[in-house]
N, C-alpha and C. Protein backbone atom coordinates (compact mmCIF):
# COMPACT_ATOMS: atom_id res chain seq x y z
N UNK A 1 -5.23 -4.42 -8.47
CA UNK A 1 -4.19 -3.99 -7.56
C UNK A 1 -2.81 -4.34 -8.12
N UNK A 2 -3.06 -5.22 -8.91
CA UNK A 2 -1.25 -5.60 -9.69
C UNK A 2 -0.51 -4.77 -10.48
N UNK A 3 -1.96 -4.31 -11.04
CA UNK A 3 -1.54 -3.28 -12.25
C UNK A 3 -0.86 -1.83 -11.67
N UNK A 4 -1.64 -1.89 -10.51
CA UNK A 4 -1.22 -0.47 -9.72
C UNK A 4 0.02 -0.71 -8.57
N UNK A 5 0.58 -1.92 -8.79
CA UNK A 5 1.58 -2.34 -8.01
C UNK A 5 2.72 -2.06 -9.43
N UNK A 6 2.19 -2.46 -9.91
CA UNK A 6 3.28 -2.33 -11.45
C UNK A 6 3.61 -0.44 -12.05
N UNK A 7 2.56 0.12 -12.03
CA UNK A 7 2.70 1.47 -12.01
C UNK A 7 3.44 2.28 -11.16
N UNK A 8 3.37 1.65 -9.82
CA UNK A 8 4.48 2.19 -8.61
C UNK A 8 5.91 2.42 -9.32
N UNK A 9 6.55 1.50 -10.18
CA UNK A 9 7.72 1.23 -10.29
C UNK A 9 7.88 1.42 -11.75
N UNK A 10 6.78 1.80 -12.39
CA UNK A 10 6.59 2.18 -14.21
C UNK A 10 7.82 3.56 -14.38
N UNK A 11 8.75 3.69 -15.30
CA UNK A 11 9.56 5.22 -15.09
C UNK A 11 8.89 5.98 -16.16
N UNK A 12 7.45 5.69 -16.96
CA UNK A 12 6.04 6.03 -17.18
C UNK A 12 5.56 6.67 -16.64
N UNK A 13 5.39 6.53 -15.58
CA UNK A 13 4.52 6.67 -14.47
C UNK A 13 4.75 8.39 -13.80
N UNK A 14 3.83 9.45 -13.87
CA UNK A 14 4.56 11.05 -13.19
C UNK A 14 4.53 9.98 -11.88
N UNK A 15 5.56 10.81 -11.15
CA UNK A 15 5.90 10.84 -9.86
C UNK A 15 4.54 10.73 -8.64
N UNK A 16 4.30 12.11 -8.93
CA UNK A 16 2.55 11.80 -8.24
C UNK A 16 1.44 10.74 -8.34
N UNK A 17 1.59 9.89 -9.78
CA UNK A 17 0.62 8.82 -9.65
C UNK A 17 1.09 7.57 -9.03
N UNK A 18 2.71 7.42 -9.11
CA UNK A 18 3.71 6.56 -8.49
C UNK A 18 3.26 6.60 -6.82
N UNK A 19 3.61 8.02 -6.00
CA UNK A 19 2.78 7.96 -5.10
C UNK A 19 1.54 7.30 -4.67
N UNK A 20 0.32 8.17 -5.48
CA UNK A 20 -0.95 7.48 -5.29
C UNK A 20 -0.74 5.57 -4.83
N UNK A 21 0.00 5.49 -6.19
CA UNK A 21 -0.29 3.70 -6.25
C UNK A 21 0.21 2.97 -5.54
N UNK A 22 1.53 3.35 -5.30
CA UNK A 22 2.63 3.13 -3.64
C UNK A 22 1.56 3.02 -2.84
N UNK A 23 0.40 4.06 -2.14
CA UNK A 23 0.18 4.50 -1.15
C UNK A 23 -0.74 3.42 -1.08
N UNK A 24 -1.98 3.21 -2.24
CA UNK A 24 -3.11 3.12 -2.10
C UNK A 24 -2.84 1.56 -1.46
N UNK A 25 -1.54 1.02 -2.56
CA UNK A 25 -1.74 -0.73 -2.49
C UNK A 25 -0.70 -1.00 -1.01
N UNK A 26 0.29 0.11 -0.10
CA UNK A 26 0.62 0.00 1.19
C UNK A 26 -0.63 -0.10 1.67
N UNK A 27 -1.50 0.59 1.84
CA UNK A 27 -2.47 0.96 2.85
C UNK A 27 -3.78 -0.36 2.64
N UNK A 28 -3.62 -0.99 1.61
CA UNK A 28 -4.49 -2.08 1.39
C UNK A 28 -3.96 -3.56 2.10
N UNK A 29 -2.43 -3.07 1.75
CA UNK A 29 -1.93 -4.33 2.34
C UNK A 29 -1.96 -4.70 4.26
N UNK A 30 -2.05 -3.39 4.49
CA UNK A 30 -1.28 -3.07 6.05
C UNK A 30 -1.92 -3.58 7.10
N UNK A 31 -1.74 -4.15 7.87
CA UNK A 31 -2.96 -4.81 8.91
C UNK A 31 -3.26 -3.86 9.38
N UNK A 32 -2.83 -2.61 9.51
CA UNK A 32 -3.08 -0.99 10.68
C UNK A 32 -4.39 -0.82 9.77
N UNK A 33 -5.83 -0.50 10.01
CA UNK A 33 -6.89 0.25 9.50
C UNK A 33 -6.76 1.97 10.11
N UNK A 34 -7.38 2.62 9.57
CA UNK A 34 -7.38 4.08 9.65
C UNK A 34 -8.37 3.63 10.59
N UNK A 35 -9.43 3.57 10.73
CA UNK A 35 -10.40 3.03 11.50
C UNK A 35 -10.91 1.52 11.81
N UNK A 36 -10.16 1.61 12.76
CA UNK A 36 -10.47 -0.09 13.64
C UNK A 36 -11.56 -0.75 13.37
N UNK A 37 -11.52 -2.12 12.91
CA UNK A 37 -12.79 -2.82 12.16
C UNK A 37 -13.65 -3.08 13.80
N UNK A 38 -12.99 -2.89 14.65
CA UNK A 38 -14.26 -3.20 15.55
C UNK A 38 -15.05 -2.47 16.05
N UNK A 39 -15.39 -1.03 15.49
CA UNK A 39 -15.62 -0.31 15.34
C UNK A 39 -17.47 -0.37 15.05
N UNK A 40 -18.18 -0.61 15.40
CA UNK A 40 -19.46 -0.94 14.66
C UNK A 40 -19.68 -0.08 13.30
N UNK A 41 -20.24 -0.23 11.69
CA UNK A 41 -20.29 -0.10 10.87
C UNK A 41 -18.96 1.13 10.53
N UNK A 42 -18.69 1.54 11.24
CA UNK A 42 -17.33 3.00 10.73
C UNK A 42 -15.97 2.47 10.79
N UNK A 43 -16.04 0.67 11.05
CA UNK A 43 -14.72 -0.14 11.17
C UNK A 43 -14.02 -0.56 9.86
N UNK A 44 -15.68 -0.54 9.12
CA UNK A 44 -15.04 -1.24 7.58
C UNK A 44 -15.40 -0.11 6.51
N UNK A 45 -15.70 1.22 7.09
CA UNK A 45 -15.55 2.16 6.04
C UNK A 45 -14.66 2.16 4.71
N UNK A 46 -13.29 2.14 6.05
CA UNK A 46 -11.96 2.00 5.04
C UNK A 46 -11.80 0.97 4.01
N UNK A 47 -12.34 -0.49 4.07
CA UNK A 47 -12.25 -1.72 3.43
C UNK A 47 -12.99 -0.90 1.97
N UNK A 48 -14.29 -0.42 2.62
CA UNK A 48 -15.33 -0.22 1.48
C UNK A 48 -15.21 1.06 0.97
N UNK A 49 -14.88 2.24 1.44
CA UNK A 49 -15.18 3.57 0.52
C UNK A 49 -13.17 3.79 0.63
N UNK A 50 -12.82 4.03 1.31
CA UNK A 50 -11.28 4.60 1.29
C UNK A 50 -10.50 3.96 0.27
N UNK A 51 -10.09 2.34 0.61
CA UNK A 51 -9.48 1.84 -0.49
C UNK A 51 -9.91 1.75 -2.26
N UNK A 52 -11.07 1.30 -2.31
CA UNK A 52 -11.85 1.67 -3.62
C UNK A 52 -11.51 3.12 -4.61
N UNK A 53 -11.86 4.47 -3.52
CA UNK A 53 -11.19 5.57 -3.94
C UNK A 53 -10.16 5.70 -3.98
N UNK A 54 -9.18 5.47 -3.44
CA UNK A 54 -7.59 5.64 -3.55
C UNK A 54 -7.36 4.81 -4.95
N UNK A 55 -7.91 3.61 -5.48
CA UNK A 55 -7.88 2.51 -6.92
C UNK A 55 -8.28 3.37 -7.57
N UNK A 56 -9.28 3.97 -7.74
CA UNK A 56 -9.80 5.12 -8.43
C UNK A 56 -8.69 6.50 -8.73
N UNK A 57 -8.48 7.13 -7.93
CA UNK A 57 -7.64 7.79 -7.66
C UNK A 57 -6.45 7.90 -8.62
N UNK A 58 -5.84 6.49 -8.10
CA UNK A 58 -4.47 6.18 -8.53
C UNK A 58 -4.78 6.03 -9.92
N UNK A 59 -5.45 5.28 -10.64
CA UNK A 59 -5.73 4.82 -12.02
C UNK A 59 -5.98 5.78 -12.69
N UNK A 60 -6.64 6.99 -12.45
CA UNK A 60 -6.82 7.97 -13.34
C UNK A 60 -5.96 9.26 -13.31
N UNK A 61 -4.79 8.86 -12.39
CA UNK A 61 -3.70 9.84 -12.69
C UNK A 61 -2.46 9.12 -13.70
N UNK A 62 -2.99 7.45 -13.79
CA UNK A 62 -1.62 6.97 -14.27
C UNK A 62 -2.61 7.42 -15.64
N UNK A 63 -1.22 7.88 -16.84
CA UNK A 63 -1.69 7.67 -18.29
C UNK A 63 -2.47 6.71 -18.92
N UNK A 64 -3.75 6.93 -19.83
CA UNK A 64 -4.38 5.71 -19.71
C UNK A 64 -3.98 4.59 -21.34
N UNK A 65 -3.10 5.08 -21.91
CA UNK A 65 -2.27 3.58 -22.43
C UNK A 65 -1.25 3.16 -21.83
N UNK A 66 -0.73 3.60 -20.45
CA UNK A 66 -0.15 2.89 -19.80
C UNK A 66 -0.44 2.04 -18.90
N UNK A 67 -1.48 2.47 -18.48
CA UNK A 67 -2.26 1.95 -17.59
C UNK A 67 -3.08 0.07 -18.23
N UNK A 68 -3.29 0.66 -19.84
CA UNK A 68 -3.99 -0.29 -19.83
C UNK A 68 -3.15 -1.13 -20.52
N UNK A 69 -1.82 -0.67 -20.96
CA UNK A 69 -0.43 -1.68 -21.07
C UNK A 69 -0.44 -2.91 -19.27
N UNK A 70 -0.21 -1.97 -18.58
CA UNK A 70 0.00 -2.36 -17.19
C UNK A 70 -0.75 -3.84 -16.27
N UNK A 71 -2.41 -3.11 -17.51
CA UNK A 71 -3.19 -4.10 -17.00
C UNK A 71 -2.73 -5.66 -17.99
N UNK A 72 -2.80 -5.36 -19.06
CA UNK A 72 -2.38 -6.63 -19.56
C UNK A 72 -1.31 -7.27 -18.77
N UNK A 73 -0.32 -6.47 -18.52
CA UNK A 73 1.40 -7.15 -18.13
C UNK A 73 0.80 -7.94 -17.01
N UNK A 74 -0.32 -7.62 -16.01
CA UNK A 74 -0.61 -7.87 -14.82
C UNK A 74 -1.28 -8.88 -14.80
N UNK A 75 -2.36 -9.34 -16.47
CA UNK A 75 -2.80 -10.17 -16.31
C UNK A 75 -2.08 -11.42 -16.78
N UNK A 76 -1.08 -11.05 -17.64
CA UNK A 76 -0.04 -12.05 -18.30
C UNK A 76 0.71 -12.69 -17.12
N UNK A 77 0.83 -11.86 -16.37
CA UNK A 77 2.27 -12.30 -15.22
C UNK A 77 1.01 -12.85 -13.84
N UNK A 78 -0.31 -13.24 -14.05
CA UNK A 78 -1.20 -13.79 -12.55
C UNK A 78 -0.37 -14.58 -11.53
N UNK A 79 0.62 -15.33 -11.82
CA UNK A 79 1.28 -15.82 -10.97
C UNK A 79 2.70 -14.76 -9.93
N UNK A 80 2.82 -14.13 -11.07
CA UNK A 80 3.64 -13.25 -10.86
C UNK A 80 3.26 -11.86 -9.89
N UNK A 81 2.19 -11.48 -10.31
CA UNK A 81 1.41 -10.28 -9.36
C UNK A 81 0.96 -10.71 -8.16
N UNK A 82 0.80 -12.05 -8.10
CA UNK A 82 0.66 -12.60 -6.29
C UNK A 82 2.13 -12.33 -5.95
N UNK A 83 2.95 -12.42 -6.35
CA UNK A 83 4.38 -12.58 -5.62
C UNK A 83 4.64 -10.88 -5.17
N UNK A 84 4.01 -9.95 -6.39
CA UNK A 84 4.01 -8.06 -5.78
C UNK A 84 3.48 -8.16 -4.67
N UNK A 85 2.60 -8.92 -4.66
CA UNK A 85 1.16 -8.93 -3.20
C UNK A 85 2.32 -9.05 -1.71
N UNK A 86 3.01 -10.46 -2.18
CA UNK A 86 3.73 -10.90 -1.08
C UNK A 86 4.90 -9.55 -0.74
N UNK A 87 5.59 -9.38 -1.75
CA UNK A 87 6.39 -8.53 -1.29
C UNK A 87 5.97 -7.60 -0.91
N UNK A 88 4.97 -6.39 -1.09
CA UNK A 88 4.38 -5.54 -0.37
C UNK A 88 4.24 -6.21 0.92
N UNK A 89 3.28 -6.79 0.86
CA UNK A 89 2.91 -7.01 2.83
C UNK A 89 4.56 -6.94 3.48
N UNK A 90 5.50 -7.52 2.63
CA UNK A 90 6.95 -8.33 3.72
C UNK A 90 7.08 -6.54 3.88
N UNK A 91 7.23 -5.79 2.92
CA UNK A 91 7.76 -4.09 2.99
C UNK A 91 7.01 -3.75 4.54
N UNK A 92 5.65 -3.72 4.73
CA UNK A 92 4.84 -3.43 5.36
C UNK A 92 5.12 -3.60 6.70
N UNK A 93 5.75 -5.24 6.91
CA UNK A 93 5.48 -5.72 7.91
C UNK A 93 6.75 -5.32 8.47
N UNK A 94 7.78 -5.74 7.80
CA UNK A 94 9.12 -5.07 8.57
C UNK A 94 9.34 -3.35 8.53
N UNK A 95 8.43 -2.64 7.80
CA UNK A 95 8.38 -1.58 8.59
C UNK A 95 7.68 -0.85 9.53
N UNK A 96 7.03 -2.20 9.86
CA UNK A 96 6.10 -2.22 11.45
C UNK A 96 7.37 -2.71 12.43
N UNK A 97 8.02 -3.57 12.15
CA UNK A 97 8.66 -4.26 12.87
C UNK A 97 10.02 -2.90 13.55
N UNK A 98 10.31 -2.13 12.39
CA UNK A 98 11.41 -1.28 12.60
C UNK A 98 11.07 -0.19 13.48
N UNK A 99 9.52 0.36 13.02
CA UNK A 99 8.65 1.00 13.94
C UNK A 99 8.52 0.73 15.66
N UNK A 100 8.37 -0.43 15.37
CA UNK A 100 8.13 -0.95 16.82
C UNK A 100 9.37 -1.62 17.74
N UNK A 101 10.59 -1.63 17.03
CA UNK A 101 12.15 -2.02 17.60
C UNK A 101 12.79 0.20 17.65
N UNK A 102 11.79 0.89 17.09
CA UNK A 102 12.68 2.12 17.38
C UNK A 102 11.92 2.61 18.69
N UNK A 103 10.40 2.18 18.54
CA UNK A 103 9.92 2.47 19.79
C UNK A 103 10.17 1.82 20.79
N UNK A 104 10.52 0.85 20.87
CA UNK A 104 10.96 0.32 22.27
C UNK A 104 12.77 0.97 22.33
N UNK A 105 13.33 1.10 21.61
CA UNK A 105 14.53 1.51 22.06
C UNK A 105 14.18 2.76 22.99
N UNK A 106 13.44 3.96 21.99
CA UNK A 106 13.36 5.07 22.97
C UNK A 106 12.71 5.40 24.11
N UNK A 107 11.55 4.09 23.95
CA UNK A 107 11.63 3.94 25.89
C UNK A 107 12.19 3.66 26.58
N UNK A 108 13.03 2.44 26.29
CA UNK A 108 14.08 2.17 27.03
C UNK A 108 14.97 3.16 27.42
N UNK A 109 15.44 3.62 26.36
CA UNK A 109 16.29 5.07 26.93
C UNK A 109 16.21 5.77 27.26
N UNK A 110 14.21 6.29 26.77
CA UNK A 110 14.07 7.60 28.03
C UNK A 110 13.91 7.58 29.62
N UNK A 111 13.80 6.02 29.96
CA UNK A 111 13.11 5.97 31.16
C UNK A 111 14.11 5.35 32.01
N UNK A 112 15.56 5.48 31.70
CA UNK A 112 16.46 5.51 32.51
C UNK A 112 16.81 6.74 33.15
N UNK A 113 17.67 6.50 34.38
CA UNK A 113 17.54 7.41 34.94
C UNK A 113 18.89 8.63 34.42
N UNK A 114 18.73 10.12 34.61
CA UNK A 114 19.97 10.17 34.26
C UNK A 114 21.12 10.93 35.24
């Protein structure tokens, strides 16, 4: 996932696999599941087949000596690729947070009277 955190931001990288890798390692990070883990067995689909494919996905659109540049940088920098980890989730979380401060504004405002 570091390597594909590192590819997000590679100017290597086509545009479309930048996507992919953006997407795959948001959607890994995000506490939101596509399908709710409490869900009996169709909760952790996403854990097990969705995210896996999207790694897949993403990796074989990035170029593959960049990719496997990427992986080294990722394994050189281990201390360093926990800190991508952190900053993704913080991206994540405050744009839950902005999500959920725009939705309460526009209730507030729709449900006054006018």
């Amino acid at each position: 996932m570091a390597a594909l955190s590192l590819a997000a931001v590679d100017p290597r990288v086509p545009w479309y696999a930048k996507a992919a890798a953006a997407a795959v390692a948001a959607y890994a990070l995000s506490p939101i599941d596509l399908i709710p883990d409490f869900i009996p067995v169709l909760g952790y689909l996403d854990d097990v087949v969705i995210v896996p494919l999207g790694v897949v996905l993403a990796v074989r659109l990035v170029p593959r000596d960049v990719m496997n540049e990427l992986r080294a940088t990722a394994r050189a920098r281990s201390g360093a690729a926990g800190n991508l980890g952190v900053v993704g989730a913080a991206i994540v979380v405050l744009l839950w947070i902005v999500g959920v401060v725009l939705a309460l504004r526009w209730a507030l405002h729709s449900s006054q009277p006018r």
